[in-house]
Protein backbone atom coordinates (compact mmCIF):
# COMPACT_ATOMS: atom_id res chain seq x y z
CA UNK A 1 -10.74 -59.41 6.47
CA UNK A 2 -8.85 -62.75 5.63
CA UNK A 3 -7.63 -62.52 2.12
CA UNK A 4 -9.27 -64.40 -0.56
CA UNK A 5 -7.44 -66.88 -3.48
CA UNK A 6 -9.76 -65.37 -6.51
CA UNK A 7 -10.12 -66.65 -10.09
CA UNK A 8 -10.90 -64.44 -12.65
CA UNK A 9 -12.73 -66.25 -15.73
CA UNK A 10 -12.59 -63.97 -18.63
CA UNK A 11 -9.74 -61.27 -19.07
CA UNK A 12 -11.73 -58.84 -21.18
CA UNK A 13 -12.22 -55.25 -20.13
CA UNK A 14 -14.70 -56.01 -17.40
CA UNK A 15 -12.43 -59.33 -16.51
CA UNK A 16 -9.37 -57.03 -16.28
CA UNK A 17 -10.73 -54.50 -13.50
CA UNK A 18 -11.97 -56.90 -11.60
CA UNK A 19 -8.38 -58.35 -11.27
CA UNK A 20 -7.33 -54.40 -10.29
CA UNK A 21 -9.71 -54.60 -7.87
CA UNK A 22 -9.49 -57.09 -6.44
CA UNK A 23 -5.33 -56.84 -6.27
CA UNK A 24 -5.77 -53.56 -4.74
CA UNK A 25 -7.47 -55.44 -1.89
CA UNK A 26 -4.18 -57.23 -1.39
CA UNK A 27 -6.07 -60.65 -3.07
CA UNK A 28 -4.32 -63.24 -4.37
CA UNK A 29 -5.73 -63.26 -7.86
CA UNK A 30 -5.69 -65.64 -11.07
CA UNK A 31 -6.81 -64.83 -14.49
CA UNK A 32 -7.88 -67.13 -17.00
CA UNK A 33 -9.43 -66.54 -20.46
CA UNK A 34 -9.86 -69.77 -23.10
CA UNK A 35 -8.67 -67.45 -25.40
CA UNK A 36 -4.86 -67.50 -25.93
CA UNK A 37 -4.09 -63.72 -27.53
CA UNK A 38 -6.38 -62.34 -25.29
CA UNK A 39 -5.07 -64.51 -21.93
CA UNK A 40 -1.08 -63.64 -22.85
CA UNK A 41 -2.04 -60.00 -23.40
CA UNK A 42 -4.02 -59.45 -20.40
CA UNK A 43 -0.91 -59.43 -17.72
CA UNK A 44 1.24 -56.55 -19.87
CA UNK A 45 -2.18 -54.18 -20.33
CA UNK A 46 -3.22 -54.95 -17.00
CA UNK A 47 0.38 -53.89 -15.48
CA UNK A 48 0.82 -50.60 -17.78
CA UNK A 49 -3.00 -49.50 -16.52
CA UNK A 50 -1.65 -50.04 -12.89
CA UNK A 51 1.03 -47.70 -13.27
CA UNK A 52 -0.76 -45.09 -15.20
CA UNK A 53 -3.23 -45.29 -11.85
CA UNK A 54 -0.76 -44.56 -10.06
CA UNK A 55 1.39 -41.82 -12.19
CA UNK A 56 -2.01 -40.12 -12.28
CA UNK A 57 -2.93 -40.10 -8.66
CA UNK A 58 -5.53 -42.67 -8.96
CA UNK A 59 -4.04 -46.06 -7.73
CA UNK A 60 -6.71 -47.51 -4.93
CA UNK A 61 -4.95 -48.66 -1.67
CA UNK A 62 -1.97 -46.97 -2.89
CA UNK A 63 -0.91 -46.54 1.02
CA UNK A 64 -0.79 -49.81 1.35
CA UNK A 65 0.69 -51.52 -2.11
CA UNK A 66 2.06 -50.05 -4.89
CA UNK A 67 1.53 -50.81 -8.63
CA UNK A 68 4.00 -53.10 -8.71
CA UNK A 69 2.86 -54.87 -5.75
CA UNK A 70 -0.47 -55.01 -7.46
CA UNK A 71 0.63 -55.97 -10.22
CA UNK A 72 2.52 -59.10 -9.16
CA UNK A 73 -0.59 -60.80 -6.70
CA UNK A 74 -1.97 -61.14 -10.57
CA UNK A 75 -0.73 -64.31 -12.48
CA UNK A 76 -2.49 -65.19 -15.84
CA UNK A 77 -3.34 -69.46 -15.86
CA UNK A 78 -2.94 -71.28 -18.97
CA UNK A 79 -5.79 -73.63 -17.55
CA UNK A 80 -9.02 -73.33 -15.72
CA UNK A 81 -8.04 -76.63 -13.88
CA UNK A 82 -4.86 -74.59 -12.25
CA UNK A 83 -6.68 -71.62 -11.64
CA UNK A 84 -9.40 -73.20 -9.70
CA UNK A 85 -6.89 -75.27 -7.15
CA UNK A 86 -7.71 -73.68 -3.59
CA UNK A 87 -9.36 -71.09 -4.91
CA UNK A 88 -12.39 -68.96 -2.35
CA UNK A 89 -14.22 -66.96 -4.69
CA UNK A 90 -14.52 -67.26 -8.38
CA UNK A 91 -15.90 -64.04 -10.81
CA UNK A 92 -16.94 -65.13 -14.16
CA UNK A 93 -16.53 -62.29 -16.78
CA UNK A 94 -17.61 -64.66 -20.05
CA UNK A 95 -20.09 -62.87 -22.84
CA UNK A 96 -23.33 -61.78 -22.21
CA UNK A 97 -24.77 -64.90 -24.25
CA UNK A 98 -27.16 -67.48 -22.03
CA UNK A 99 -25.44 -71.10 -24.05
CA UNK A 100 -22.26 -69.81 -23.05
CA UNK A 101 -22.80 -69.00 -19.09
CA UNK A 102 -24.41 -72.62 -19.38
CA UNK A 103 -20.99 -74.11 -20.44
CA UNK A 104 -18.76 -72.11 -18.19
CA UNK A 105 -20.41 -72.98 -14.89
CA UNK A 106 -21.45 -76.44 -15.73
CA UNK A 107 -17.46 -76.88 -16.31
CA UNK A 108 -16.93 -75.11 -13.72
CA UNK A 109 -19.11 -77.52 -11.72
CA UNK A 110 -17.20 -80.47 -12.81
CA UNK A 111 -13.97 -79.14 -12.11
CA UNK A 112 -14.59 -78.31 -8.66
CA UNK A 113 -16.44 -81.18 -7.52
CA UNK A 114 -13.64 -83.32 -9.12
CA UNK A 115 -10.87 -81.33 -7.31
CA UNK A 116 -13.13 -81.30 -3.80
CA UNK A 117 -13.61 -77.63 -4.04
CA UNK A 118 -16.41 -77.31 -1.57
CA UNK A 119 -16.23 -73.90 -0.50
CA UNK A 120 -15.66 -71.60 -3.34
CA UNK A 121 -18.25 -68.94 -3.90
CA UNK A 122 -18.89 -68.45 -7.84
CA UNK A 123 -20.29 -65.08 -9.14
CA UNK A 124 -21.29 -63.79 -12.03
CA UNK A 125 -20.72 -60.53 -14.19
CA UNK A 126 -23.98 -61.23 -15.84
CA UNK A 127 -25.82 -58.19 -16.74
CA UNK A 128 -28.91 -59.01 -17.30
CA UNK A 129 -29.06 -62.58 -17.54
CA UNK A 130 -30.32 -64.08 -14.12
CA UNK A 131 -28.38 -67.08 -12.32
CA UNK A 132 -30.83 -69.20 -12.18
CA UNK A 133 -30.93 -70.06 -15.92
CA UNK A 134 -27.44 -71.11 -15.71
CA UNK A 135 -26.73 -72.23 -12.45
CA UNK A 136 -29.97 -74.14 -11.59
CA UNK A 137 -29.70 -78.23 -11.42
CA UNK A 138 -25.82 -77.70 -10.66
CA UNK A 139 -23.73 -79.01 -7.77
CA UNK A 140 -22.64 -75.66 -7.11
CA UNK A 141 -26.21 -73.58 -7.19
CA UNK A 142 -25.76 -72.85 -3.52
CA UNK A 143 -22.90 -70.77 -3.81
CA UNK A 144 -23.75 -69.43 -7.05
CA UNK A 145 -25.25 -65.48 -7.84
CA UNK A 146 -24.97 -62.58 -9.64
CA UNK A 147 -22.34 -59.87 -8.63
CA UNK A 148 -22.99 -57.47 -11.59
CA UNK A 149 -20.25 -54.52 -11.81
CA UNK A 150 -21.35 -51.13 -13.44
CA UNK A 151 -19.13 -50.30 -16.62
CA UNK A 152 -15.77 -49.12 -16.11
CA UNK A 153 -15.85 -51.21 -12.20
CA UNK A 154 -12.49 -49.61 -11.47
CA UNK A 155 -14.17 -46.20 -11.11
CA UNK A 156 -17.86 -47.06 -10.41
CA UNK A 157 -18.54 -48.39 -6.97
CA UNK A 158 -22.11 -49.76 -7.93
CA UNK A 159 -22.21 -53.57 -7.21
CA UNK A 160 -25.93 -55.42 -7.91
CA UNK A 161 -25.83 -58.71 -6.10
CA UNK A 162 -29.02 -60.90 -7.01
CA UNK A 163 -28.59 -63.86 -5.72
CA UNK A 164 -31.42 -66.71 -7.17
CA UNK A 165 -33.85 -68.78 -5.18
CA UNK A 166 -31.49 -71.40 -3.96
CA UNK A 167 -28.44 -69.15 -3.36
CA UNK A 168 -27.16 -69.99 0.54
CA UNK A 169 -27.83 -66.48 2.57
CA UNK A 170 -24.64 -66.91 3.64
CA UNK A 171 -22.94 -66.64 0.42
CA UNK A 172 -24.81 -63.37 -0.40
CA UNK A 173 -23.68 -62.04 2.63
CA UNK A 174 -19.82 -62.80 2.22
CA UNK A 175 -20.03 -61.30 -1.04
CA UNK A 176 -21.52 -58.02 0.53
CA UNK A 177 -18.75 -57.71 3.06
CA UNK A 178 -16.32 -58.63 0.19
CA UNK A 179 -17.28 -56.04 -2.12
CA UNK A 180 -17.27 -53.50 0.62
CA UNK A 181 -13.91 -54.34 1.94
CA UNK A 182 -12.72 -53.71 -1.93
CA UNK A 183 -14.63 -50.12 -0.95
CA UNK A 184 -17.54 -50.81 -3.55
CA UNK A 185 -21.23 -50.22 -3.02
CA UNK A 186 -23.15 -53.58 -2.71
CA UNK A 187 -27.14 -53.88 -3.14
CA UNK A 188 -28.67 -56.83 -2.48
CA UNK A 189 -32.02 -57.33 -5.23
CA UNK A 190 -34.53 -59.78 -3.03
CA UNK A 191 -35.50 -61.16 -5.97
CA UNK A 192 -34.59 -61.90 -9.80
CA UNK A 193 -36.20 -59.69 -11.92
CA UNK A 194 -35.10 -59.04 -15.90
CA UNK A 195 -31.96 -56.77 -16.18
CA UNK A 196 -31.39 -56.61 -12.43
CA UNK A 197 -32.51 -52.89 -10.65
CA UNK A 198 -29.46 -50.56 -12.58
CA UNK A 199 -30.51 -51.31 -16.49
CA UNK A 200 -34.30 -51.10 -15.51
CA UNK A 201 -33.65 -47.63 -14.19
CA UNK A 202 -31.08 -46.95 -17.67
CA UNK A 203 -33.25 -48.35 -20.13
CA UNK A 204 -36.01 -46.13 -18.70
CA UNK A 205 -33.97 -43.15 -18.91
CA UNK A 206 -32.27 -44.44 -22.32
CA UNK A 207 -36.02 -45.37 -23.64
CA UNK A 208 -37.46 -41.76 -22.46
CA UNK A 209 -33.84 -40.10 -24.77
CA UNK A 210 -34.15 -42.12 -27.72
CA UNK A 211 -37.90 -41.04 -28.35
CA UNK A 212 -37.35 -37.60 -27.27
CA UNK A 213 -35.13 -37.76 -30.40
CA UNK A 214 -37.15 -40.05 -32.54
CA UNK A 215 -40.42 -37.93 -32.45
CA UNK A 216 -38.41 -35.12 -33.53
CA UNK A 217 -38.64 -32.95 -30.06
CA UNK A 218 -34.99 -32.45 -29.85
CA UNK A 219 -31.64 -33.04 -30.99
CA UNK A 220 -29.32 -35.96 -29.97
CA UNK A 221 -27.03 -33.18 -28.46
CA UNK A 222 -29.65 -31.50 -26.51
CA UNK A 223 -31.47 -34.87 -25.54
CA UNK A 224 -28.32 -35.89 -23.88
CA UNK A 225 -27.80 -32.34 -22.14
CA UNK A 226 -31.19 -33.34 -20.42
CA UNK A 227 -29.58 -36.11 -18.47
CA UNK A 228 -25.49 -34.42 -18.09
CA UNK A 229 -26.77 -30.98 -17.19
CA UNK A 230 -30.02 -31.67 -15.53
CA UNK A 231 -30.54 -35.30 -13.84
CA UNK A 232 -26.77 -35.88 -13.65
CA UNK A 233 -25.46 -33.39 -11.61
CA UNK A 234 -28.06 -33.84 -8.59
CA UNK A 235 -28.20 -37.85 -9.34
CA UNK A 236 -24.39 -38.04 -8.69
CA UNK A 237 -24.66 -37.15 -4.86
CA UNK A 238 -28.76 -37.95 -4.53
CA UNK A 239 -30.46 -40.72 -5.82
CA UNK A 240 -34.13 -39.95 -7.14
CA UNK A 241 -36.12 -40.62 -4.24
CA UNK A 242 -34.03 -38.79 -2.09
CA UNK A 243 -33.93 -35.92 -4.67
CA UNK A 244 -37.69 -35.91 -4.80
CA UNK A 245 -37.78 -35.63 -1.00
CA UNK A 246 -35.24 -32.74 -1.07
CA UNK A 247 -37.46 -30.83 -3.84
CA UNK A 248 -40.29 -30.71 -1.20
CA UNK A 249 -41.45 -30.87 2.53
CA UNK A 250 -40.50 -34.54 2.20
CA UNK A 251 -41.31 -37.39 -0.18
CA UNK A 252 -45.43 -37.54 1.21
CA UNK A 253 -45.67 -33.60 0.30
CA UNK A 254 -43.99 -34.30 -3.52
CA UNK A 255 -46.47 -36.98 -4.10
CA UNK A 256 -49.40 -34.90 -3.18
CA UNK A 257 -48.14 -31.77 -5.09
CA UNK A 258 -46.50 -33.59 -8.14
CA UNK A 259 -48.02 -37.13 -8.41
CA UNK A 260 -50.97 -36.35 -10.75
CA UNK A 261 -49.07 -34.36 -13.21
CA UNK A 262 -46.06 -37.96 -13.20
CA UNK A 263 -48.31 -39.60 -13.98
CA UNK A 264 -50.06 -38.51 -16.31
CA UNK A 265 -46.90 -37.63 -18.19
CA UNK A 266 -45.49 -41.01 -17.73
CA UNK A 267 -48.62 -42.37 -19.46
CA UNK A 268 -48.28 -39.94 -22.51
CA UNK A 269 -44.33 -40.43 -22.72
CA UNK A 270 -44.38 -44.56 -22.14
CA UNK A 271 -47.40 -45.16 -24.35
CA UNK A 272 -44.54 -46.92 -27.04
CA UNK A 273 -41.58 -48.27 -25.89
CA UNK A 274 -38.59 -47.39 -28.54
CA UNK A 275 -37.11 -50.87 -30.65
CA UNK A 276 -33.61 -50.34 -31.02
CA UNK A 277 -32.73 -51.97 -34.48
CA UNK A 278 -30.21 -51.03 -36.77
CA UNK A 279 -33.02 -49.03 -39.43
CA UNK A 280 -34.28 -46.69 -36.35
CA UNK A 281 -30.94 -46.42 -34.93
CA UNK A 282 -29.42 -44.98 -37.93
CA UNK A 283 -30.13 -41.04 -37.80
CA UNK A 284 -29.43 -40.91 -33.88
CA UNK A 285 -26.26 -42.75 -34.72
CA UNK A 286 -25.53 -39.86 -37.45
CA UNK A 287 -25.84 -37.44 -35.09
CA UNK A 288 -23.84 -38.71 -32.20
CA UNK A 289 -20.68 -39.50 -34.61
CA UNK A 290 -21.05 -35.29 -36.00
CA UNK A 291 -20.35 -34.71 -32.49
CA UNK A 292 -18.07 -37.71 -31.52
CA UNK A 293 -16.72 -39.98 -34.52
CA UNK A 294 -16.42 -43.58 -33.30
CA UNK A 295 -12.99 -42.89 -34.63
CA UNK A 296 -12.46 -40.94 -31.52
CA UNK A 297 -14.25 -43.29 -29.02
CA UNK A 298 -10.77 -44.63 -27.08
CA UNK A 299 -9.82 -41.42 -26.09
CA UNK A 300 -13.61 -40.82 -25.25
CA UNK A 301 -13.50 -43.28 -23.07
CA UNK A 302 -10.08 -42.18 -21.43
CA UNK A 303 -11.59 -38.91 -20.75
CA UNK A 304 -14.63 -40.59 -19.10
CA UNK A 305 -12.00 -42.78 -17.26
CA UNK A 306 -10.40 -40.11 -15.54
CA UNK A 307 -13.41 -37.81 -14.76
CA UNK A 308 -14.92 -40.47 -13.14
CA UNK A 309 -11.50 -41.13 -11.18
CA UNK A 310 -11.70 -37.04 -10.08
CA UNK A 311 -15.71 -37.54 -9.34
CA UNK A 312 -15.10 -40.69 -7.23
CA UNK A 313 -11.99 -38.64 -5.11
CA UNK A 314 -14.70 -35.68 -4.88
CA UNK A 315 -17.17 -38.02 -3.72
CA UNK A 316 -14.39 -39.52 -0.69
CA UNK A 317 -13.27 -35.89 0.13
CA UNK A 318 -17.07 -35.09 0.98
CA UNK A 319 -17.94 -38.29 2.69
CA UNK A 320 -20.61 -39.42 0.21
């Protein structure tokens, strides 16, 4: 597909991969962040990662460019103004916090329609936050949705695109074939609805954990084994309708056997609805750090990092 001119707003960890990716799509990409340490930092971390990617096996499109290649289709702007010039497709990476989503796309509104930018499509990291509270009223609203990246987006395919009510079809289709092209999996929500379609389904599962724990039926360690060596393993090549169907003759046939006994256990586990504060947080948070001090969380995460680098090559080797 023709190659896009990209602007990265926000150079943060989310910010950062999305620059990978999209470099690794051979992209012309520009990175800006209004914050000066983290803006001047961003170019030296993101070039080291690149070349541990590829040292470990793990560089995407590595047939095609090589880290340093990669590397040097990213420049880091000192202004939004520059970054914007020309540019096709813009992906916001700001904080999850409503007042400031506000400010970045109503400047970003002002600085396009002042530099004739017409045809740039603008989405947005948001999580949870729908587009329509920020983008709504705005010159731009047209070209304006959510492309929502699942935590770390180098490794996890997972793209939720939720465009709002006055998104152009258009748009939400160039940003499926985009996303594809960078070899991530788009959905398309066909409507806004509070924390998009993946936290619905991880809050559910995270609500279900935390009150396994709280009413004192297991153990952090053993609530978590529930999901890694039960759900997990199955979830990672079949989603849970399709495992349902499996676990029967067909999805019609697990309904019939198994649908009075879901829901009435639904009912008795979803009767309360965990608050996560600080106070109720505090013995679950005891437990994890006996098994994993926060200390320890960076390498943690580098462990998680390349698992889910060996999981994704498992998944390509079997064609899922």
């Amino acid at each position: 597909m023709e190659k896009e001119i990209v602007a990265i707003i926000g150079s943060g960890i989310v910010g950062r991969s999305w620059a990978m990716l999209f470099a690794s799509g051979g992209h012309e990409v520009r990175l800006y962040d209004c914050v000066v340490e983290a803006r001047m930092s961003a170019a030296a971390e993101i070039s080291l990662k690149l070349q541990s990617l590829e040292e470990n096996g793990d560089l995407k499109n590595f047939k095609t460019l090589n880290s340093e290649e990669q590397t040097e289709l990213i420049t880091v702007y000192s202004t939004l103004e520059e970054a914007l010039v020309d540019v096709t497709y813009i992906q916001e990476c700001t904080p999850e916090r409503l007042e400031i989503k506000q400010a970045v796309f109503s400047k970003l509104d002002k600085i396009l329609a002042l530099i004739g930018n017409k045809k740039a499509i603008i989405g947005s990291s948001s999580s949870a936050i729908p587009s329509s509270k920020f983008a709504n009223g705005l010159g731009i609203q047209s070209r304006c949705l959510i492309v929502h990246p699942i935590n770390p987006p180098y490794f996890m395919r997972l793209v939720e695109l939720v465009p709002h009510d006055k998104t152009d079809h258009e748009v939400t289709n160039k940003v499926h074939t985009l996303m594809t092209s960078l070899g991530q999996k788009p959905i398309i929500l066909k409507k806004e609805v509070p924390g998009f379609a993946q936290n619905r389904v991880q809050y559910a599962i995270l609500n279900a954990t935390w009150k396994l724990v709280k009413d004192g039926i297991l153990s952090v360690e053993d609530a978590d084994a529930v999901t890694k060596e039960g759900l997990a393993p199955r979830y990672v090549f079949m989603g849970p309708l399709e495992t349902a169907q499996a676990n029967a003759d067909g999805f019609l046939d697990y309904c019939q056997r198994y649908g009075p006994t879901i829901h009435e256990v639904s009912v008795d586990s979803q009767s309360t609805i965990p608050k996560l504060t600080l106070d109720s947080a505090a013995e679950i948070d005891q437990q994890l750090q006996n098994l994993v001090p926060n200390s320890e969380l960076p390498q943690r995460r580098q462990r998680r990092d390349q698992n889910l680098a060996l999981l994704a090559k498992l998944k390509l080797e079997v064609n899922l």
